[in-house]
C-alpha atoms as a PDB file:
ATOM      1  CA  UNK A   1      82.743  40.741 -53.255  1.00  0.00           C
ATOM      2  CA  UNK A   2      85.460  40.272 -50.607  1.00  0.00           C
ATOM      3  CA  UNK A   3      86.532  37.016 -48.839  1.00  0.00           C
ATOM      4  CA  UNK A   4      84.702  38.289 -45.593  1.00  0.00           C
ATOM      5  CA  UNK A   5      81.412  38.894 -47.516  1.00  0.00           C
ATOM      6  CA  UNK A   6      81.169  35.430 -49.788  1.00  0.00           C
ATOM      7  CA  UNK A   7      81.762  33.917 -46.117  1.00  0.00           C
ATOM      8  CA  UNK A   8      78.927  36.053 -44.356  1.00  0.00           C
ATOM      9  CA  UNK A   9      76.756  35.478 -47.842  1.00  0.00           C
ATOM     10  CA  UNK A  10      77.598  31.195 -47.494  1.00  0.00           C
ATOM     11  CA  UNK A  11      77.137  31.240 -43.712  1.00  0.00           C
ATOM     12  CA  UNK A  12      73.855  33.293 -44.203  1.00  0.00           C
ATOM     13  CA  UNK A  13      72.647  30.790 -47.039  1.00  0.00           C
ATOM     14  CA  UNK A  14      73.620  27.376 -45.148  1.00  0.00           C
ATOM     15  CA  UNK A  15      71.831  28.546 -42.037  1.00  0.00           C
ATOM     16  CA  UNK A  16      68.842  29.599 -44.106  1.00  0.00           C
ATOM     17  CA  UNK A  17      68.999  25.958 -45.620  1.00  0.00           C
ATOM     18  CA  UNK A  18      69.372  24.441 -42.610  1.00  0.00           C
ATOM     19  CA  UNK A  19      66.569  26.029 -40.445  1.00  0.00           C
ATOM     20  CA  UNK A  20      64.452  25.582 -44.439  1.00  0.00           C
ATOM     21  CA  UNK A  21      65.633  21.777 -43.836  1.00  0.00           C
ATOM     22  CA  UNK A  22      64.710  21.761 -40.120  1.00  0.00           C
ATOM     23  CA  UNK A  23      61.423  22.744 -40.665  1.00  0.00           C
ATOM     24  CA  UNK A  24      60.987  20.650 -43.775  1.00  0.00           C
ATOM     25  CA  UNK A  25      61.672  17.636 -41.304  1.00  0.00           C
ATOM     26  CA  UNK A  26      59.448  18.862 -38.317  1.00  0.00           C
ATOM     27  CA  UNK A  27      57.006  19.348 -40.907  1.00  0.00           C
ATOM     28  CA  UNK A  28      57.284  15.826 -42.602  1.00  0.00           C
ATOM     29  CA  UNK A  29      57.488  14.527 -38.841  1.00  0.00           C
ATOM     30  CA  UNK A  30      54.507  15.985 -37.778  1.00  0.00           C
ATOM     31  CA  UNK A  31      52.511  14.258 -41.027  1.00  0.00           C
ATOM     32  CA  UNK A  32      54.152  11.061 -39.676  1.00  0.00           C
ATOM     33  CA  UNK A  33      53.469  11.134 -36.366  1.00  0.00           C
ATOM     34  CA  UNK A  34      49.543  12.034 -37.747  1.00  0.00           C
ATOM     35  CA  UNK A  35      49.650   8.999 -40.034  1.00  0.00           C
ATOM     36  CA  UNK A  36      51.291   6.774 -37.360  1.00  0.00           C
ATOM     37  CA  UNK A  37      48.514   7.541 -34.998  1.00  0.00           C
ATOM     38  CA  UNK A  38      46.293   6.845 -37.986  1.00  0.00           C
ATOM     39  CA  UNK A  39      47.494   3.623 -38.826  1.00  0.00           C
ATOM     40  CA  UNK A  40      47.564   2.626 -34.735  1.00  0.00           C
ATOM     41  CA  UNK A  41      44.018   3.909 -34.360  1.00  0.00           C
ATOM     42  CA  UNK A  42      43.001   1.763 -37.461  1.00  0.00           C
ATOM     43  CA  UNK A  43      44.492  -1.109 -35.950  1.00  0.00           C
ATOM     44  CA  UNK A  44      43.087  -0.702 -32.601  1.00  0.00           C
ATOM     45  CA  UNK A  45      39.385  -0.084 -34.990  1.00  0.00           C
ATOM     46  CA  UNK A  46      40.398  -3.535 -36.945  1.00  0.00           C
ATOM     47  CA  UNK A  47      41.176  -5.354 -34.056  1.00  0.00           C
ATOM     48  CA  UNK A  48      38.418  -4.647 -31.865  1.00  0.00           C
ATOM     49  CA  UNK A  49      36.185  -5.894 -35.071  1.00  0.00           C
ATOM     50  CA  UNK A  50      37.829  -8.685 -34.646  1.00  0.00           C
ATOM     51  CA  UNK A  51      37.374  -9.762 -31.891  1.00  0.00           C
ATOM     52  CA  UNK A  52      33.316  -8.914 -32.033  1.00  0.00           C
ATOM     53  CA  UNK A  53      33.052 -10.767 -35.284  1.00  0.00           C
ATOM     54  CA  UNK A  54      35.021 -14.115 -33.094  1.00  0.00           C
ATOM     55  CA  UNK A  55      32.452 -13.025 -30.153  1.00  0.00           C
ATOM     56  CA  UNK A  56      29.726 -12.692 -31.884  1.00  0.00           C
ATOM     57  CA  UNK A  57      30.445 -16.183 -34.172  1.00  0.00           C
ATOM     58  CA  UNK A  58      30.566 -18.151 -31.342  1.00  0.00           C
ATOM     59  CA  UNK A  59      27.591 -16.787 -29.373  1.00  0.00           C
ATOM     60  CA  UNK A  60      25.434 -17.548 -32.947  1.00  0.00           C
ATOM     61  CA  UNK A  61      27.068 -20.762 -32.686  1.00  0.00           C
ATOM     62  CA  UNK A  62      26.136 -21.805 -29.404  1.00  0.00           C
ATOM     63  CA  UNK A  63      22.832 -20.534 -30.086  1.00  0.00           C
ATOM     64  CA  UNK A  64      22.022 -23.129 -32.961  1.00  0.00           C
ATOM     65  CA  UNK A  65      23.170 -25.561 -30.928  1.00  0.00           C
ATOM     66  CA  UNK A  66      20.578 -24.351 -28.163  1.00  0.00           C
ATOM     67  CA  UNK A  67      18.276 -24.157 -31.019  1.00  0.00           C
ATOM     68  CA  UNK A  68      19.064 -27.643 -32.620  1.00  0.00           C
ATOM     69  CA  UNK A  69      18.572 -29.227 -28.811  1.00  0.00           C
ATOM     70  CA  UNK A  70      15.228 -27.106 -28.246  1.00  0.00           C
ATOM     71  CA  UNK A  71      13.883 -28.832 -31.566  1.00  0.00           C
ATOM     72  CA  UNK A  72      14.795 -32.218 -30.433  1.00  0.00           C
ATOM     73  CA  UNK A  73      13.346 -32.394 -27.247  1.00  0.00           C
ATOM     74  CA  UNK A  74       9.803 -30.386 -28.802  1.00  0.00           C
ATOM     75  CA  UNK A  75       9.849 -32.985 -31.740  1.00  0.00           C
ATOM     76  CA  UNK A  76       9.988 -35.919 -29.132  1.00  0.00           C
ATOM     77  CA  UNK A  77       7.627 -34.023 -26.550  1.00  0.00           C
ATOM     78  CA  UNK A  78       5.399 -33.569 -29.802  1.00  0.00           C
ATOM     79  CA  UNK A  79       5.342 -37.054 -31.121  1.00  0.00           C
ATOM     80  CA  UNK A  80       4.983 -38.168 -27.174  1.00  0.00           C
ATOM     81  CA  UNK A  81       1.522 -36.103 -26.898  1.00  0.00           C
ATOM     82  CA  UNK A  82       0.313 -37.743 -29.879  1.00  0.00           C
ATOM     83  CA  UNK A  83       0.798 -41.003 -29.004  1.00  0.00           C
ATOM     84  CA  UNK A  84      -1.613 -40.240 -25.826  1.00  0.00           C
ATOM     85  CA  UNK A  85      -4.036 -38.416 -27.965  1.00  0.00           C
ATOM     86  CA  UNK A  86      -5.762 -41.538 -28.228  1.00  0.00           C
ATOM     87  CA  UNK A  87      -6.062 -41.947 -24.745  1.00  0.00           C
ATOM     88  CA  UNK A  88      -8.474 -38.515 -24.692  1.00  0.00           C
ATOM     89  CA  UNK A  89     -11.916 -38.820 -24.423  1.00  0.00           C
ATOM     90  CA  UNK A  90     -12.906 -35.921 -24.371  1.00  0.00           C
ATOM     91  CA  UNK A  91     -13.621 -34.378 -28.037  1.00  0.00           C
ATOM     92  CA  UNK A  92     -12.776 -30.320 -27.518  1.00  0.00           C
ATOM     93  CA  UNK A  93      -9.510 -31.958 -25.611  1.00  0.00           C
ATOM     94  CA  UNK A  94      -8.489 -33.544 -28.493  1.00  0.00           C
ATOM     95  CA  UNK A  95      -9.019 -30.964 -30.886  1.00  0.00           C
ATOM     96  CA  UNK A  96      -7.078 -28.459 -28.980  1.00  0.00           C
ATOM     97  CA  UNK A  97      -4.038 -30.962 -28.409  1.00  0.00           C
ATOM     98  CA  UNK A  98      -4.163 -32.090 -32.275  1.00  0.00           C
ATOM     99  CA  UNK A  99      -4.105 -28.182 -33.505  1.00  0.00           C
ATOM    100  CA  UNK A 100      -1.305 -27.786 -31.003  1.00  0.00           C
ATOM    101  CA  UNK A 101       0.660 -31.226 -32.483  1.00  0.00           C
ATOM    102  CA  UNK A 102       0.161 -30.019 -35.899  1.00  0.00           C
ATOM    103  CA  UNK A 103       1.047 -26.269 -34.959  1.00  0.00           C
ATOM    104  CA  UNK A 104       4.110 -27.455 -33.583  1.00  0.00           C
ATOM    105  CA  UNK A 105       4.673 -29.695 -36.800  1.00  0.00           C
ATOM    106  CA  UNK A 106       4.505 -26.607 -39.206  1.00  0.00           C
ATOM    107  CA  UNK A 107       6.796 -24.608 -36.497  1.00  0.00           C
ATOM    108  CA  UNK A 108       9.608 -27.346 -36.547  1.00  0.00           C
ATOM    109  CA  UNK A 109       9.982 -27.112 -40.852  1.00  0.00           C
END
């Protein structure tokens, strides 16, 4: 082969290469760019979990608080009505106010 046609044969075989090698890297690029956007949406997933587990821990927490207070103030309504059961005269009164007190006992365990 002459020195013309090992430089057309080189020149043919580097540009093959390097439009093989710029595919290969649009190729690889594009798998990237899918993974980054895979990685940013799992993120954006993780994130937004969260911040509804942090939401959602202190909205339970407030509501045992609430709940705790509630509890209080029946126990102490509770154990007020039963000090003026005796007070009562009349006997169906007091039956239905003691089932209530002891309903209210068995509801507070």
């Amino acid at each position: 082969m002459s020195e013309s046609g090992s430089f057309i044969v080189a020149l043919i075989t580097g540009g093959l290469g390097a439009a093989l090698g710029s595919i290969g890297t649009a190729i690889v690029q594009t798998f990237s760019a899918k993974g980054e956007v895979r990685a940013t949406a799992a993120d954006r997933v993780t994130n937004a979990a969260g911040n509804l587990a942090d939401r959602l821990d202190k909205l339970n927490t407030k509501l045992e608080e609430e709940n705790t207070a509630m509890r209080k103030a029946m126990v102490a309504l509770t154990e007020a009505v039963e000090d003026m059961l005796a007070e009562v005269q009349d006997p169906q009164v007091r039956k239905r106010v003691q089932r209530a007190i002891n309903d209210a006992r068995v509801a507070f365990r």
